[in-house]
C-alpha atoms as a PDB file:
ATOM      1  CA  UNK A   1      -9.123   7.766   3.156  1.00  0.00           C
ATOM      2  CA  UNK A   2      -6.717   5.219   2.034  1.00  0.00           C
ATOM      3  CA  UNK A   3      -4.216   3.689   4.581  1.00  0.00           C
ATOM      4  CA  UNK A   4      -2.011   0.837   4.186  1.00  0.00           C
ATOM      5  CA  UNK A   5      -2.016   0.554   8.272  1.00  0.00           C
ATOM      6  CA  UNK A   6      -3.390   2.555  11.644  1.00  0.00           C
ATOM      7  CA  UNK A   7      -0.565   4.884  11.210  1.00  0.00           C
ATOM      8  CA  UNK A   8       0.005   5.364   7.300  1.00  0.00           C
ATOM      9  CA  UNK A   9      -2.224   7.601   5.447  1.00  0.00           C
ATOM     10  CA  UNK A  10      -1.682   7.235   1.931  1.00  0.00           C
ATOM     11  CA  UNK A  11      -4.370   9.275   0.327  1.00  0.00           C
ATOM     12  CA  UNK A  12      -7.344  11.112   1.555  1.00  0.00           C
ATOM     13  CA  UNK A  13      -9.963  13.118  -0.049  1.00  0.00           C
ATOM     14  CA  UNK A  14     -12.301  15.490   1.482  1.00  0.00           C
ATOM     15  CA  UNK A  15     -16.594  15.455   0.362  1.00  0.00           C
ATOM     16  CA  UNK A  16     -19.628  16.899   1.697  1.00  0.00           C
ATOM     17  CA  UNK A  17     -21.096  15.694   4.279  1.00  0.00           C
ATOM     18  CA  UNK A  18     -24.552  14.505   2.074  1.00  0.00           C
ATOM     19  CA  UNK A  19     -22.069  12.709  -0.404  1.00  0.00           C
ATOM     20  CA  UNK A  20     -21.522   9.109  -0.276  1.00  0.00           C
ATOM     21  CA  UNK A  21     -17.524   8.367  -0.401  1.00  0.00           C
ATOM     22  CA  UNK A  22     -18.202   5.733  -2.438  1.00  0.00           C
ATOM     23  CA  UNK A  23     -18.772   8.068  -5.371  1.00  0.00           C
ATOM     24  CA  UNK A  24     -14.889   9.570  -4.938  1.00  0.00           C
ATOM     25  CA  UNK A  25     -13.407   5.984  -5.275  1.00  0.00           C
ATOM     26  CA  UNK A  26     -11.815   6.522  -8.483  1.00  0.00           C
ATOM     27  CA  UNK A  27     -10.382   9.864  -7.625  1.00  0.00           C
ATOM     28  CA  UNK A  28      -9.265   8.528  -4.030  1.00  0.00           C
ATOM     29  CA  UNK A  29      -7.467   5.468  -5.985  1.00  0.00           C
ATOM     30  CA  UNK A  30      -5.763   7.700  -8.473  1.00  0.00           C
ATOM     31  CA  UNK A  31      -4.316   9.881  -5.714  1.00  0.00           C
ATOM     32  CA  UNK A  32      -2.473   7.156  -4.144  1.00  0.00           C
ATOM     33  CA  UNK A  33       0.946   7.161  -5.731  1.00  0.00           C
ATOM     34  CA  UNK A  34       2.393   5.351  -8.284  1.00  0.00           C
ATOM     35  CA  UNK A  35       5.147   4.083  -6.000  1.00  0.00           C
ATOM     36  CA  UNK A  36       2.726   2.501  -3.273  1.00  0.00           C
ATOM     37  CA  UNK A  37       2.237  -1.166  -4.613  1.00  0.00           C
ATOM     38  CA  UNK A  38      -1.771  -2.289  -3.602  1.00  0.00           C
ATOM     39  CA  UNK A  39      -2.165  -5.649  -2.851  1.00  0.00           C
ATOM     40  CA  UNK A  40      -5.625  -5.790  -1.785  1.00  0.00           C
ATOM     41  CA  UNK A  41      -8.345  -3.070  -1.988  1.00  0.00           C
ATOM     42  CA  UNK A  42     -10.370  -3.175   1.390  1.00  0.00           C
ATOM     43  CA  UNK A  43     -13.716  -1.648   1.660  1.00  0.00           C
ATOM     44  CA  UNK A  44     -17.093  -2.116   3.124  1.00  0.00           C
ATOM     45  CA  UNK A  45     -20.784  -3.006   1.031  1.00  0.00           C
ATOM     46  CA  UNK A  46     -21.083   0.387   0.314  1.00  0.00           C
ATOM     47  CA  UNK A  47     -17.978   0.194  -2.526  1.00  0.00           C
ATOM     48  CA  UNK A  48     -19.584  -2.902  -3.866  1.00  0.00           C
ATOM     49  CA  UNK A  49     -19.564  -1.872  -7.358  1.00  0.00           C
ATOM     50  CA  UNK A  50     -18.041  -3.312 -10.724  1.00  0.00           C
ATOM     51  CA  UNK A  51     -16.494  -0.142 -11.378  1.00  0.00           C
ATOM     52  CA  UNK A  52     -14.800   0.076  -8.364  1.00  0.00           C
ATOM     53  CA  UNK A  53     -13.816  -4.363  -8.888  1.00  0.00           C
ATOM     54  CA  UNK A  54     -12.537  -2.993 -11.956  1.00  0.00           C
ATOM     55  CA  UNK A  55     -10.413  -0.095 -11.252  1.00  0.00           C
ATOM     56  CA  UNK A  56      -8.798  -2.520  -8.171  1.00  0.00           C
ATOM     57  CA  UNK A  57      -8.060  -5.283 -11.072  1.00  0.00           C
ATOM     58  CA  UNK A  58      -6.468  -2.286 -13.344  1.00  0.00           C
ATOM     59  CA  UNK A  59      -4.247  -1.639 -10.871  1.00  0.00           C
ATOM     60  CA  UNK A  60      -3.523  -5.235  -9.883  1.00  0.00           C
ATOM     61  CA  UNK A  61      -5.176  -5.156  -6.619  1.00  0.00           C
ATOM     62  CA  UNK A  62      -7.697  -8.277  -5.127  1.00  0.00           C
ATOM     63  CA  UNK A  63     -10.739  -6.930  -4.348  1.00  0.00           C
ATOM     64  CA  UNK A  64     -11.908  -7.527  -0.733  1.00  0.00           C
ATOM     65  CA  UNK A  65     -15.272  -6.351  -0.574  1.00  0.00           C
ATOM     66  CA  UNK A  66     -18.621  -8.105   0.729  1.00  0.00           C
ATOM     67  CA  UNK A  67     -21.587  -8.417  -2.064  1.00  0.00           C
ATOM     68  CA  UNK A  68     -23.936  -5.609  -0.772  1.00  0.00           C
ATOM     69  CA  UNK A  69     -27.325  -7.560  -0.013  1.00  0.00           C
ATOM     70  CA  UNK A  70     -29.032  -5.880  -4.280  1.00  0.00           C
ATOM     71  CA  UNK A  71     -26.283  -8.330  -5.690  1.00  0.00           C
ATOM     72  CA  UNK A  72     -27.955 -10.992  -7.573  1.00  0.00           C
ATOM     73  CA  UNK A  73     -24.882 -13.323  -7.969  1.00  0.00           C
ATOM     74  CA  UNK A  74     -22.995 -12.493  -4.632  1.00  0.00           C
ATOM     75  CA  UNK A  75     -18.931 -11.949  -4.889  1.00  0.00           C
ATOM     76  CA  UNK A  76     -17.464 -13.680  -2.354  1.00  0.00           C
ATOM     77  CA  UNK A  77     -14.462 -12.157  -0.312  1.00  0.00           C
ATOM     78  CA  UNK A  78     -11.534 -13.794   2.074  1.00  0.00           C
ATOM     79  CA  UNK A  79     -13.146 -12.942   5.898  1.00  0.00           C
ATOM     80  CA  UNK A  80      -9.491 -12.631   7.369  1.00  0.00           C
ATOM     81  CA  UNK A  81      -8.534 -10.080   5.130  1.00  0.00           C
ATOM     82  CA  UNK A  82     -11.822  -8.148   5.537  1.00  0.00           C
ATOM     83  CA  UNK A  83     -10.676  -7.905   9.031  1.00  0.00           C
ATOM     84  CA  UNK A  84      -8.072  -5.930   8.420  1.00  0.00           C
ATOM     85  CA  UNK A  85     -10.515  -3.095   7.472  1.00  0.00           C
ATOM     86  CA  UNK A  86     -10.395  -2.052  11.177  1.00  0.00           C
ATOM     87  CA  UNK A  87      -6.816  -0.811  10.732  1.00  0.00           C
ATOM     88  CA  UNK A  88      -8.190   2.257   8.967  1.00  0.00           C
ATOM     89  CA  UNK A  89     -10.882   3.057  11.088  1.00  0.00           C
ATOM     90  CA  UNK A  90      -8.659   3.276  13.746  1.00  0.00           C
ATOM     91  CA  UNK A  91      -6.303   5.786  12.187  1.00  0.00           C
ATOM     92  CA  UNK A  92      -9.915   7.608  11.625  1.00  0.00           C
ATOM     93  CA  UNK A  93     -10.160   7.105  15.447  1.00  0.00           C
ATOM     94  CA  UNK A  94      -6.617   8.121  15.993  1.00  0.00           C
ATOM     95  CA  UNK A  95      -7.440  11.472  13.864  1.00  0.00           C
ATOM     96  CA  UNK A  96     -10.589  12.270  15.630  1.00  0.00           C
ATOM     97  CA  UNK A  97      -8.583  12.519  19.002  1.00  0.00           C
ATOM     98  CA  UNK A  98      -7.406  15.827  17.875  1.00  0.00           C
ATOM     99  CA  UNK A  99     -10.663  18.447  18.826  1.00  0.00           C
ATOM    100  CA  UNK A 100      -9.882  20.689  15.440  1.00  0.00           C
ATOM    101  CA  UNK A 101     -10.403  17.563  13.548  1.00  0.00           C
ATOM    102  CA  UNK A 102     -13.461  16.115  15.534  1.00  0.00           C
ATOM    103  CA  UNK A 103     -15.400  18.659  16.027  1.00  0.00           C
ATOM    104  CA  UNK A 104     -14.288  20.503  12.405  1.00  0.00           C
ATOM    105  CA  UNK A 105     -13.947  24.240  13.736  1.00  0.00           C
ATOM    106  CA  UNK A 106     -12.900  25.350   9.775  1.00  0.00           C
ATOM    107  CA  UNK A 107     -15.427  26.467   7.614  1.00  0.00           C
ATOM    108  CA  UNK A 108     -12.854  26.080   4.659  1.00  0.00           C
ATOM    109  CA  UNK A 109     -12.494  22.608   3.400  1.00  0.00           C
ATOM    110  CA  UNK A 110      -9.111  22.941   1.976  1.00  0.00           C
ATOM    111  CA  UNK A 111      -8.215  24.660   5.402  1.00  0.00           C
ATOM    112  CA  UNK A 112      -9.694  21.132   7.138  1.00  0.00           C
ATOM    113  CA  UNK A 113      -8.225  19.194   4.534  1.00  0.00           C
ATOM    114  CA  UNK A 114      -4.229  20.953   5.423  1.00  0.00           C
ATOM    115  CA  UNK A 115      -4.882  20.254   8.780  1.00  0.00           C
ATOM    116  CA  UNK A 116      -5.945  16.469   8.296  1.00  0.00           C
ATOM    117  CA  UNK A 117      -2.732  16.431   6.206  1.00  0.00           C
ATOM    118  CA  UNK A 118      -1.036  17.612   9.499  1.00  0.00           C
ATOM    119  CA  UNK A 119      -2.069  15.114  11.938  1.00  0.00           C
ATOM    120  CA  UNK A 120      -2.370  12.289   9.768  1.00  0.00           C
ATOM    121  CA  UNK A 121       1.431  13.437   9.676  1.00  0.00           C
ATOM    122  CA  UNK A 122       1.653  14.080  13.178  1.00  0.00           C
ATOM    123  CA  UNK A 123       0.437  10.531  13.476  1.00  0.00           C
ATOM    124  CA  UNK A 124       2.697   8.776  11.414  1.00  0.00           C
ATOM    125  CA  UNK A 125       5.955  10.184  12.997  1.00  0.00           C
ATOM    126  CA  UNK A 126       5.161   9.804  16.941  1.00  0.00           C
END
């Protein structure tokens, strides 16, 4: 999911469950609009990649992303922004309070994917 706060969705994309999310980066990223201006690109160690540096650059966002421990040379990142990582994990939070969502009753994933659409809507407007 990409958020630009605890109550903005801006993209999300849907994988199975043995899938790292990592992998969907570049398909997350191209989903968010055009319009949306990126200033920084927050992830954890997992997205520590120099694809996914370089696809942040290309579309003229900072990358704020600790070195995952494998780097050789470590990247460093600005710690205050980092922190700001939380804001999307508690929109995740936020979604997970509705049951259908938490518990994931649909057995379609475009059915689960409508309905994340729904309350990340929901969300947004209450």
């Amino acid at each position: 999911m990409a958020a630009a706060d605890e109550r903005t969705a801006v993209a999300v994309r849907l994988t199975p469950g043995q899938q790292g999310d990592a992998t969907v980066f570049a398909d997350l990223l191209g989903a968010v609009p055009a319009a949306v201006v990126i200033a920084h690109g927050v992830a954890d160690k997992a997205y520590d990649s120099d694809a996914i540096r370089r696809s942040l650059r290309t579309r003229g966002a900072a990358a704020v992303i600790p070195s995952n421990a494998s780097r050789k040379q470590p990247i460093p990142h600005d710690a205050a922004l980092y922190r700001e990582r939380n804001r999307v994990e508690r929109l995740v939070g936020k979604l997970k309070q509705f049951r259908r969502i938490a518990t994931r009753y649909e057995k379609l994933g475009i059915t689960y994917l409508a309905l994340i659409h729904l309350v990340a809507a929901f969300i947004k407007f209450r």
